[in-house]
C-alpha atoms as a PDB file:
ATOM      1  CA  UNK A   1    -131.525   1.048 -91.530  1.00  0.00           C
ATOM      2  CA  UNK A   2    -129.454   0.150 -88.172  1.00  0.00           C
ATOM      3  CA  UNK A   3    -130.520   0.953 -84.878  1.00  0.00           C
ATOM      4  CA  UNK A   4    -128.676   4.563 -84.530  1.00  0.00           C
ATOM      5  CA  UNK A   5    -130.695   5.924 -87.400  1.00  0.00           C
ATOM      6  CA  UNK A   6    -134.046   4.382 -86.218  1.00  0.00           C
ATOM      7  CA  UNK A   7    -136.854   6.652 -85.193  1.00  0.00           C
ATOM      8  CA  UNK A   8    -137.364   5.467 -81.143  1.00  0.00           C
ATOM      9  CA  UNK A   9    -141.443   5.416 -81.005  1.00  0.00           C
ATOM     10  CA  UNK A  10    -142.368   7.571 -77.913  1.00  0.00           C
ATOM     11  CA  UNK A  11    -144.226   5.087 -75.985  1.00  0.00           C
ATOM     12  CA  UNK A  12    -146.316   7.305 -73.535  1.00  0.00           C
ATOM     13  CA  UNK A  13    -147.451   9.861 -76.481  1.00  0.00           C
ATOM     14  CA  UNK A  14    -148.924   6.377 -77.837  1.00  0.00           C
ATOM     15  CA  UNK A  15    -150.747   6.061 -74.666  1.00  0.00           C
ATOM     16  CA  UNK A  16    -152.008   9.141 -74.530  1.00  0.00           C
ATOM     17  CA  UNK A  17    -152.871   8.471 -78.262  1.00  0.00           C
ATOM     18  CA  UNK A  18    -154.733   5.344 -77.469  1.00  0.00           C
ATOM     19  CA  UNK A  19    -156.360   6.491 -74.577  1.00  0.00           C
ATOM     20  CA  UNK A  20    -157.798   9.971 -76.101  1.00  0.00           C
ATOM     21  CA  UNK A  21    -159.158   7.385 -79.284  1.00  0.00           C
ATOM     22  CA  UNK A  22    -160.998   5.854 -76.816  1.00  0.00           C
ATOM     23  CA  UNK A  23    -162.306   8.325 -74.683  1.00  0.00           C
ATOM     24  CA  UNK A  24    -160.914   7.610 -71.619  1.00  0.00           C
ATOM     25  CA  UNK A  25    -159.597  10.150 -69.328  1.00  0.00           C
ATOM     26  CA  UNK A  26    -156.615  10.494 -67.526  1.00  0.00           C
ATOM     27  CA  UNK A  27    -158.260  10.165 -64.119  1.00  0.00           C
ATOM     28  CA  UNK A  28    -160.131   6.986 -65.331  1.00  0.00           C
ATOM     29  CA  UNK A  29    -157.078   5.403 -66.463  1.00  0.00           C
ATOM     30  CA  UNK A  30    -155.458   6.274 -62.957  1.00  0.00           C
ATOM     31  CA  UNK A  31    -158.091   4.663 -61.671  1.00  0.00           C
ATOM     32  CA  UNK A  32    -157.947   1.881 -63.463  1.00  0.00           C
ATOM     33  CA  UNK A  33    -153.819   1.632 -62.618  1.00  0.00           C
ATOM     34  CA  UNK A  34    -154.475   1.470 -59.051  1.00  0.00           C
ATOM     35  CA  UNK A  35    -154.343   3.614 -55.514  1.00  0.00           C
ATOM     36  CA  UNK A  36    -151.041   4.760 -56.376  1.00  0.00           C
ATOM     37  CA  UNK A  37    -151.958   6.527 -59.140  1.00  0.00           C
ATOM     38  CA  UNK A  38    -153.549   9.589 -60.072  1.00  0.00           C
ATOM     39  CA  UNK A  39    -154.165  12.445 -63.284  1.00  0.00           C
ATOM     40  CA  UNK A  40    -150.738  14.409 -62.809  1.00  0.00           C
ATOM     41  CA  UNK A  41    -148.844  10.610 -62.641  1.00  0.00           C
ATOM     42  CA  UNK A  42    -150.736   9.707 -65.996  1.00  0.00           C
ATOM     43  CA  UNK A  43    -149.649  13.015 -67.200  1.00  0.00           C
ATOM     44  CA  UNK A  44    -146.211  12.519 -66.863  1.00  0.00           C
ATOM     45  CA  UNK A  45    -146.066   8.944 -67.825  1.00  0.00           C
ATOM     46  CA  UNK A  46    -147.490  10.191 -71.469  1.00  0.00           C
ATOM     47  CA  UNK A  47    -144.537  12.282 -71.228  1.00  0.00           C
ATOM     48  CA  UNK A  48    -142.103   9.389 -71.375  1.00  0.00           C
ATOM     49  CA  UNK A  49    -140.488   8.130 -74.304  1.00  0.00           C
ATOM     50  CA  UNK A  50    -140.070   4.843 -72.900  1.00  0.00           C
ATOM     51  CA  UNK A  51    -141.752   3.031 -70.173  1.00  0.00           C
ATOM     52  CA  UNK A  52    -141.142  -0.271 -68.439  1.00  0.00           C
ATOM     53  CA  UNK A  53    -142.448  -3.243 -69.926  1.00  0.00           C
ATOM     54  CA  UNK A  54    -144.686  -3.951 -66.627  1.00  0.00           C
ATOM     55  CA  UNK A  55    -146.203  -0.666 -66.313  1.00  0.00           C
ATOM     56  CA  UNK A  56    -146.872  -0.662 -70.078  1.00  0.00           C
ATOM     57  CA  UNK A  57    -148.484  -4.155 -69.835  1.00  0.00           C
ATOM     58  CA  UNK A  58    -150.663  -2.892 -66.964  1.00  0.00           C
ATOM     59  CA  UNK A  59    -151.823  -0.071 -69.365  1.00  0.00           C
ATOM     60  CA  UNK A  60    -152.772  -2.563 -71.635  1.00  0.00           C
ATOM     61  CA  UNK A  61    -154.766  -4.427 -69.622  1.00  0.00           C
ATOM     62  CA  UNK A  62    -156.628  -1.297 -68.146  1.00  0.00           C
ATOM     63  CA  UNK A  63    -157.005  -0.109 -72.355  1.00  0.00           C
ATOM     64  CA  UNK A  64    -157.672  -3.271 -73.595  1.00  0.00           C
ATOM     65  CA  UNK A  65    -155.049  -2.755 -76.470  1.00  0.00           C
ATOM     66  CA  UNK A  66    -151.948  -5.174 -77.004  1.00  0.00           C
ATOM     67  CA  UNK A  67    -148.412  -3.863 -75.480  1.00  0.00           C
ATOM     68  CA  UNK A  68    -147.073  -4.018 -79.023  1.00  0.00           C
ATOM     69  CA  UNK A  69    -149.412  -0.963 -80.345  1.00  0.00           C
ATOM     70  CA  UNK A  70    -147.373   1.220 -77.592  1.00  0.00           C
ATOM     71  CA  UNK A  71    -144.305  -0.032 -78.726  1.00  0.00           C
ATOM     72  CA  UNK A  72    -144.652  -0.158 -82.132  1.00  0.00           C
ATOM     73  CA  UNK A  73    -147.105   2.492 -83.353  1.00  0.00           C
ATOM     74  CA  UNK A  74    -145.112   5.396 -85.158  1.00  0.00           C
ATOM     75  CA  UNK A  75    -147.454   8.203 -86.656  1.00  0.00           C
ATOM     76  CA  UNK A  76    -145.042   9.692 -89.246  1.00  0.00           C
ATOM     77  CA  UNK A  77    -144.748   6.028 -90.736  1.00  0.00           C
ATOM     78  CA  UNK A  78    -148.082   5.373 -90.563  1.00  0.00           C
ATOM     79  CA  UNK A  79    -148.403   8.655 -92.352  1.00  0.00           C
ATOM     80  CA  UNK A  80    -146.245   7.869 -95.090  1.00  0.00           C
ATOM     81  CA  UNK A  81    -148.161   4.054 -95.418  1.00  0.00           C
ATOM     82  CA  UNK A  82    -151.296   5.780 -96.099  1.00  0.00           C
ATOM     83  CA  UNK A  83    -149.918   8.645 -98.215  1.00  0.00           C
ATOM     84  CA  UNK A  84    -148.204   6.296-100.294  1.00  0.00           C
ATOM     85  CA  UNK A  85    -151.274   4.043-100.566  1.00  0.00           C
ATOM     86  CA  UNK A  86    -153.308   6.715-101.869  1.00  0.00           C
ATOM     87  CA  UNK A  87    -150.734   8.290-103.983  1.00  0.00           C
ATOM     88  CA  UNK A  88    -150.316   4.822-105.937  1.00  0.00           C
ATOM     89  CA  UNK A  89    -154.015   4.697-106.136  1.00  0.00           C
ATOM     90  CA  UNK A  90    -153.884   0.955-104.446  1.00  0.00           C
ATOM     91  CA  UNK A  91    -156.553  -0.335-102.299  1.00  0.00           C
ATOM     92  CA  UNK A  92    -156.312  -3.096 -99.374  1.00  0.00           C
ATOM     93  CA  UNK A  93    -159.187  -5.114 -99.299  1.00  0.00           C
ATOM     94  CA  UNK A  94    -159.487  -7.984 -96.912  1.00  0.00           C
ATOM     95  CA  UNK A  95    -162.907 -10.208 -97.448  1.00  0.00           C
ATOM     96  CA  UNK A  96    -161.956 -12.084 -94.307  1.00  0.00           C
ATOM     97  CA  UNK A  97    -161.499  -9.413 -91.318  1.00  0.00           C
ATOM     98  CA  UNK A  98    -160.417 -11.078 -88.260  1.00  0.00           C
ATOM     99  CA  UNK A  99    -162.635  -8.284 -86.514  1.00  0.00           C
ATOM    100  CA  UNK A 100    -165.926  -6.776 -86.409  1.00  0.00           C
ATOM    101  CA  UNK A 101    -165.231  -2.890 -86.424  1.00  0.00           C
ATOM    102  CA  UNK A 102    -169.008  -2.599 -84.846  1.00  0.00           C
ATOM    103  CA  UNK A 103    -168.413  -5.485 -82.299  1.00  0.00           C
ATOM    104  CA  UNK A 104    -165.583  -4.039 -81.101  1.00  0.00           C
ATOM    105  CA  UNK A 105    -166.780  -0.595 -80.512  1.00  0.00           C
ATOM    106  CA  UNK A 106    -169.951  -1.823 -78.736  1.00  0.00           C
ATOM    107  CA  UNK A 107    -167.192  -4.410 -76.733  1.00  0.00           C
ATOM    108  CA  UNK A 108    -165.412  -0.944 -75.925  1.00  0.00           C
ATOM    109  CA  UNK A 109    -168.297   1.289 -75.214  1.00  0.00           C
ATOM    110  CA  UNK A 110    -169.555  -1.935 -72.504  1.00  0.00           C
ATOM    111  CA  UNK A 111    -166.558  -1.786 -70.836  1.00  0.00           C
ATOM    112  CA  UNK A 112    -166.696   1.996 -70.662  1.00  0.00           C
ATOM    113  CA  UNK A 113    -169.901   2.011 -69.326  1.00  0.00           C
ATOM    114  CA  UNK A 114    -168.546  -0.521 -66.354  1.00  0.00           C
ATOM    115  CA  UNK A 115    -165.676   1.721 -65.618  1.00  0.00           C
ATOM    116  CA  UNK A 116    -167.968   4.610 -65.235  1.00  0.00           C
ATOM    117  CA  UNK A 117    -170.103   2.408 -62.734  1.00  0.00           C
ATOM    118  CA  UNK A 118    -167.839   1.002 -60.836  1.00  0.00           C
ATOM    119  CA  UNK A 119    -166.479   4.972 -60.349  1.00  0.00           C
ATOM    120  CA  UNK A 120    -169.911   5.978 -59.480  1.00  0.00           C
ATOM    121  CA  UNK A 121    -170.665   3.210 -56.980  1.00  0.00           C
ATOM    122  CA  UNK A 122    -166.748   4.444 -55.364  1.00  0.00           C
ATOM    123  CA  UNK A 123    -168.183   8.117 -55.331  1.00  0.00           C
ATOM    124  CA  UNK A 124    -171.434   6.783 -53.546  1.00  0.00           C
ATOM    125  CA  UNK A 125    -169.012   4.643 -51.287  1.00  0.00           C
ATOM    126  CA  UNK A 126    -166.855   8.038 -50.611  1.00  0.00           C
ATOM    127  CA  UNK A 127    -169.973  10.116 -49.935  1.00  0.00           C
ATOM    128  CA  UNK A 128    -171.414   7.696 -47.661  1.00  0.00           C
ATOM    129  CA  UNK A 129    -168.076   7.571 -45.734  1.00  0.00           C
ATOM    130  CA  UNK A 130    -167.504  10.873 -45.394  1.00  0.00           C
ATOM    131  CA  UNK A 131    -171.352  11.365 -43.853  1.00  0.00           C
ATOM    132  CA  UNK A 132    -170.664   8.808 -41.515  1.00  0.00           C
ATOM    133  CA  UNK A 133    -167.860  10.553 -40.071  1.00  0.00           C
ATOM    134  CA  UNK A 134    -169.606  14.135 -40.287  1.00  0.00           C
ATOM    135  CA  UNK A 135    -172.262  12.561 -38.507  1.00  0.00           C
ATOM    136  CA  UNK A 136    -169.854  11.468 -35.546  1.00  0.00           C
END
């Protein structure tokens, strides 16, 4: 298959992707990107078909999930993997996972958690501010 005829993965429907899997909201990853950022920005950057290899490895680091799985995931192959696998009745097994399924969803739910508390503890800072200068 050359180039022309390959499928381009849409690299912000994979964040989007990634970031709905985990639970994450669009405001929490802006948050996570920085002051510039904010929901309608994340919007349209899950919008893009391609984005720039810094931004995406910023994403990455907010998601905690490897550049390449934004560049490289493609749903209808993955569709036609797992078809085909259970269509030829064949079965993966690996004895020697180089994860823990569990470990990492309790790794992922921690790190939730201290997004959500560091967001809180801003709100308090916010609310405190904004009495301050009521107050004056």
């Amino acid at each position: 298959m050359t180039n022309s005829t390959m499928k381009q993965v849409h690299e912000g429907r994979n964040v989007k992707r990634f970031r709905e899997m985990l639970g994450i909201k669009q405001e929490a990853l802006a948050f996570e990107l920085g002051e510039d950022w904010n929901q309608k920005k994340i919007s349209l950057l899950e919008q893009k078909e391609s984005i720039e290899l810094p931004l995406l490895q910023q994403i990455s680091s907010a998601l905690k999930i490897p550049v390449e799985a934004f560049q490289n995931f493609d749903e209808e192959q993955a569709i036609t993997v797992i078809s085909s696998t259970f269509n030829d009745n064949a079965a993966v097994v690996n004895n020697n996972p180089t994860f823990h399924p569990i470990d990492q969803l309790i790794k992922l739910h921690e790190e939730k958690i201290a997004l959500y508390e560091r967001m809180l503890k801003e709100k308090d800072e916010m609310m405190e501010r904004l009495e301050r200068l009521m107050g004056k």
